[in-house]
Protein backbone atom coordinates (compact mmCIF):
# COMPACT_ATOMS: atom_id res chain seq x y z
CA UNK A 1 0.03 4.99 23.16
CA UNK A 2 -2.91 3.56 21.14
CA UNK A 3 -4.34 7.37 21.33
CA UNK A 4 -1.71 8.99 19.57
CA UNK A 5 -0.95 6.44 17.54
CA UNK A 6 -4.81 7.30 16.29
CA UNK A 7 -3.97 10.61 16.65
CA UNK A 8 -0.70 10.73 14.04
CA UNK A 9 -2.27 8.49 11.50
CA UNK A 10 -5.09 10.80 10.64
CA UNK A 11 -3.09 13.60 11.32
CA UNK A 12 -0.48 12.31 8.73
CA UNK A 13 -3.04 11.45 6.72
CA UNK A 14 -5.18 14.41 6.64
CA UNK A 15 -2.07 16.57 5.85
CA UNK A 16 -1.24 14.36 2.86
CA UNK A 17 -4.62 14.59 1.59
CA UNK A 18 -4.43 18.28 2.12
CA UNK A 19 -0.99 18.59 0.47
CA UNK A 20 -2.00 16.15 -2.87
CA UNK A 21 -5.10 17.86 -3.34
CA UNK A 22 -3.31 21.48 -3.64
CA UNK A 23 -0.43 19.47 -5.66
CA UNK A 24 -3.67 18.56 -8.13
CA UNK A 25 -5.02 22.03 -8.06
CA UNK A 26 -1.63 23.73 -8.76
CA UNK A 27 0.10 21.01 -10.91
CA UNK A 28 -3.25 19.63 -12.82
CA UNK A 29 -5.55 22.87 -12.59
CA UNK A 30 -7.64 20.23 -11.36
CA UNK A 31 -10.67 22.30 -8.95
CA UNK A 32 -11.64 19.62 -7.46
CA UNK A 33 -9.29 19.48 -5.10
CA UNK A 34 -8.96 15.77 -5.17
CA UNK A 35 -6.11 14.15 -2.99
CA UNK A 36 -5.50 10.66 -2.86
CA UNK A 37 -3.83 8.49 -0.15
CA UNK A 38 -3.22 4.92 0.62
CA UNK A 39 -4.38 2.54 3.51
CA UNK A 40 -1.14 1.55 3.77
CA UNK A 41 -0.23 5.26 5.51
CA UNK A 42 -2.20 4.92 8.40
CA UNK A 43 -0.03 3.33 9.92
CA UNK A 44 3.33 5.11 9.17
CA UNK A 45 2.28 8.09 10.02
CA UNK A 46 0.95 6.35 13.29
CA UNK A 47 4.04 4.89 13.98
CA UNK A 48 4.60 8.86 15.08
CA UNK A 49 3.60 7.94 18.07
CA UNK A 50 7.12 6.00 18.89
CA UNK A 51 8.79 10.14 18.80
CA UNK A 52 7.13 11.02 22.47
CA UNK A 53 9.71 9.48 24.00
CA UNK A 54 12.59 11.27 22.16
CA UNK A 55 10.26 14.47 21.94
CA UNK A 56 9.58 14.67 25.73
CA UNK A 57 13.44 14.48 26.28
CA UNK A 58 14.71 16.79 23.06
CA UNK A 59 11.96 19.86 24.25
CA UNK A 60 13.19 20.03 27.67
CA UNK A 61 17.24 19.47 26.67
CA UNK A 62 16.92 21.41 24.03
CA UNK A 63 15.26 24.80 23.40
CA UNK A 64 16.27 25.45 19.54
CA UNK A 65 13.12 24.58 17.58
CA UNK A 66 15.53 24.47 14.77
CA UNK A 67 17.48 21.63 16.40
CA UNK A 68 14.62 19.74 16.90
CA UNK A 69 12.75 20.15 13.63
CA UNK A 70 16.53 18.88 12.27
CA UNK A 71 16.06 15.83 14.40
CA UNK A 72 12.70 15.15 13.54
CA UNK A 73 12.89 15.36 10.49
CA UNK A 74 16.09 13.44 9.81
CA UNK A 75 13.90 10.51 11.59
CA UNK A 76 10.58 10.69 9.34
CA UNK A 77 13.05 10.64 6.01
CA UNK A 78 14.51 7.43 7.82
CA UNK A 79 10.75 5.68 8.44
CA UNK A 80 9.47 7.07 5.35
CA UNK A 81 12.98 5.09 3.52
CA UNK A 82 12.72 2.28 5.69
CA UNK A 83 8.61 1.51 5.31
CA UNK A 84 8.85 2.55 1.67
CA UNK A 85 12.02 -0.54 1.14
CA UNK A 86 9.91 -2.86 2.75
CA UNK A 87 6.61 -2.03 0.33
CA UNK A 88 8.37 -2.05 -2.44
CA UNK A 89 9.91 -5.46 -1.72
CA UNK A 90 6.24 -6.66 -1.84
CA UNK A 91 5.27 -4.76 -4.50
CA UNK A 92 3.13 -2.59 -2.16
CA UNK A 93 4.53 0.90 -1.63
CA UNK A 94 2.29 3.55 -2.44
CA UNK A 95 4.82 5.80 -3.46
CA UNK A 96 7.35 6.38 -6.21
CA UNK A 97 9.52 9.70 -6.48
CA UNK A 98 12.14 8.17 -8.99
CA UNK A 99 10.81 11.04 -11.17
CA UNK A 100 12.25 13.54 -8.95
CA UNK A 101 15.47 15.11 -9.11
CA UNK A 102 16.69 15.11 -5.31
CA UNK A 103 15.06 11.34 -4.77
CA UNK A 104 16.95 8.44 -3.07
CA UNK A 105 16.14 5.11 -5.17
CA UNK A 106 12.56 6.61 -5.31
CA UNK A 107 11.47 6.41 -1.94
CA UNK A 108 12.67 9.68 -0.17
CA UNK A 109 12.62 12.98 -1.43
CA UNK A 110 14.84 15.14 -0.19
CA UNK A 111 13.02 18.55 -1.16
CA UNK A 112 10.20 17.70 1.11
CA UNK A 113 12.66 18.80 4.29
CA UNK A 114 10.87 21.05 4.73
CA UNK A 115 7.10 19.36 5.04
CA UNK A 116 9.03 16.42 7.24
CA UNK A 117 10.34 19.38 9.66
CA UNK A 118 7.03 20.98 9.76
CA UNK A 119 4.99 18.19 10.21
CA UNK A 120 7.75 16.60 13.09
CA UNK A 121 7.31 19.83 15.05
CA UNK A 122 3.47 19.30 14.10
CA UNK A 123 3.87 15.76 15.95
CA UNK A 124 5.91 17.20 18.74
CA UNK A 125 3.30 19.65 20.02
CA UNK A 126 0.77 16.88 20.07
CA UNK A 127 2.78 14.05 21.71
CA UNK A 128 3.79 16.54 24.53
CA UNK A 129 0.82 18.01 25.52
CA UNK A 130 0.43 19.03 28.86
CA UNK A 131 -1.72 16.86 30.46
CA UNK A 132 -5.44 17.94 32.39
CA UNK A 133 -3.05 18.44 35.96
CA UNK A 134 -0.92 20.87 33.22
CA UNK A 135 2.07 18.76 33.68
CA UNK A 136 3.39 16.78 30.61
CA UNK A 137 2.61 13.46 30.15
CA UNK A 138 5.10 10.36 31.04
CA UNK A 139 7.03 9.20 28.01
């Protein structure tokens, strides 16, 4: 569990330096290509690891990638709301999307469906890797 919970937060992490850095570039002109992040996201997008449970069981009832990008994603918008109500409560959440014009009381956007599906199949392929024996791993 520890591994992939290792293995999600820099993951998650990685791909939202990658995606704020080309938001810089695009948005800002900015060639630097600087992206920016909080400590505080480490561990949210850890908490990815919790999905291999549901993930082992939705790949082998369910064959529709679509389906399960749906479900995956529908969970990361509820972590991402649920994480970002408790930050903000202390002052602490690193973001704010009140500025946006499909937001939920600033702390989900609802045009980043599609990054959240991506990134939940993204998750999926990692948490259910076959193990060395080429069977998948326990949940």
């Amino acid at each position: 569990m520890m591994k992939n919970f290792i293995q999600c937060g820099f993951i998650g992490w990685g791909a939202e330096l990658i995606w704020t850095s080309l938001h810089n570039r695009i948005e800002n002109h900015d060639k630097r290509l600087m992206g920016q992040s909080s400590l505080y996201m480490f561990p949210i997008y850890g908490m990815a690891a919790l999905l291999k449970p549901c993930a082992n069981r939705l790949r082998n009832k369910h064959r529709n990638r679509l389906y399960r990008g749906l479900v995956y994603m529908t969970m990361i918008f509820l972590a991402e709301y649920s994480t970002g109500y408790v930050l903000k409560k202390g002052g602490r959440c690193p973001w704010d999307y009140s500025h946006a014009p499909l937001n939920i009381n600033g702390l989900v956007r609802l045009d980043y469906a599609p990054c959240w599906f991506t990134l939940g199949l993204l998750y999926e392929g990692i948490l259910c890797r076959p193990d060395l024996s080429g069977e998948r791993s326990p949940s």
